[in-house]
Each structure stands twice: as structure tokens, then as C-alpha cells.
Protein backbone atom coordinates (compact mmCIF):
# COMPACT_ATOMS: atom_id res chain seq x y z
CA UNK A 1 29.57 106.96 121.88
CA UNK A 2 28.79 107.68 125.50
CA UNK A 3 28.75 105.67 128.79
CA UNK A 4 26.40 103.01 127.27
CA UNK A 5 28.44 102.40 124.70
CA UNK A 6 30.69 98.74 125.38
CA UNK A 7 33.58 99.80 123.12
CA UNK A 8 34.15 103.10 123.77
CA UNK A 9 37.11 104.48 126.16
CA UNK A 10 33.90 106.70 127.96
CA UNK A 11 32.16 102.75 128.24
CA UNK A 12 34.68 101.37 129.37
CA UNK A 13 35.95 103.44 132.07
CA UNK A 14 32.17 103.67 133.44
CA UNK A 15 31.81 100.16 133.44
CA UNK A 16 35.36 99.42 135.09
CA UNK A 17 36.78 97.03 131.95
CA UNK A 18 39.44 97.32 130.33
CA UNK A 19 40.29 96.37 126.06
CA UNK A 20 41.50 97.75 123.06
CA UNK A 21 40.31 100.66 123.05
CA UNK A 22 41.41 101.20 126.88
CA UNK A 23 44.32 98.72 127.57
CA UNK A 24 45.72 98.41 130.95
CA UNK A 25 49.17 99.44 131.51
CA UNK A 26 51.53 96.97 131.69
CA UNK A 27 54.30 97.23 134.52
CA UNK A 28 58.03 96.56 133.65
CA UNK A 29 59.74 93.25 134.30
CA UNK A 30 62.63 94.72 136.26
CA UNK A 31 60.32 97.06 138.47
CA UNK A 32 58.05 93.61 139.16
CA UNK A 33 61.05 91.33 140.23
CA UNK A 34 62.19 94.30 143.03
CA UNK A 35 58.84 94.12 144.73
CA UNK A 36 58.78 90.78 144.58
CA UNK A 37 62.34 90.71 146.28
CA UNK A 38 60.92 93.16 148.64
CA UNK A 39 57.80 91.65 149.62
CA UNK A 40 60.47 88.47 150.25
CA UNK A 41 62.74 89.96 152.74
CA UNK A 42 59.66 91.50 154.97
């Protein structure tokens, strides 16, 4: 249960993955759509 280890949060954070155990945070629909519109008008 240390940096070796595949499916542990420890793994993988060293390892730079991401899965069940460490999930990435999803951003909100609303917040997503106004940089969109942002990146649009630039």
C-alpha cells in the first residue's frame, strides 16, 4: 500500500493516473460554457 502499489491513492498520485480510488474532479457545466464564451470574444 505504498508508491508501488497501482491502486492505491499513494500509487496513483506517484505515478500521475488517475481512477477510482483517485478520481479527477469534474468541472461544472455552467463554469465550462463561460470560458468557453471567454476564450470566444478574445
Amino acid at each position: 500500500m505504498g508508491k508501488g502499489d497501482i491502486k492505491s491513492k499513494k500509487g496513483k498520485i506517484s505515478r500521475g493516473t488517475f481512477g477510482a480510488s483517485r478520481p479527477k474532479k469534474k468541472q461544472n457545466k455552467e463554469s465550462r460554457k463561460e470560458k468557453l464564451e471567454l476564450k470566444d470574444t478574445e
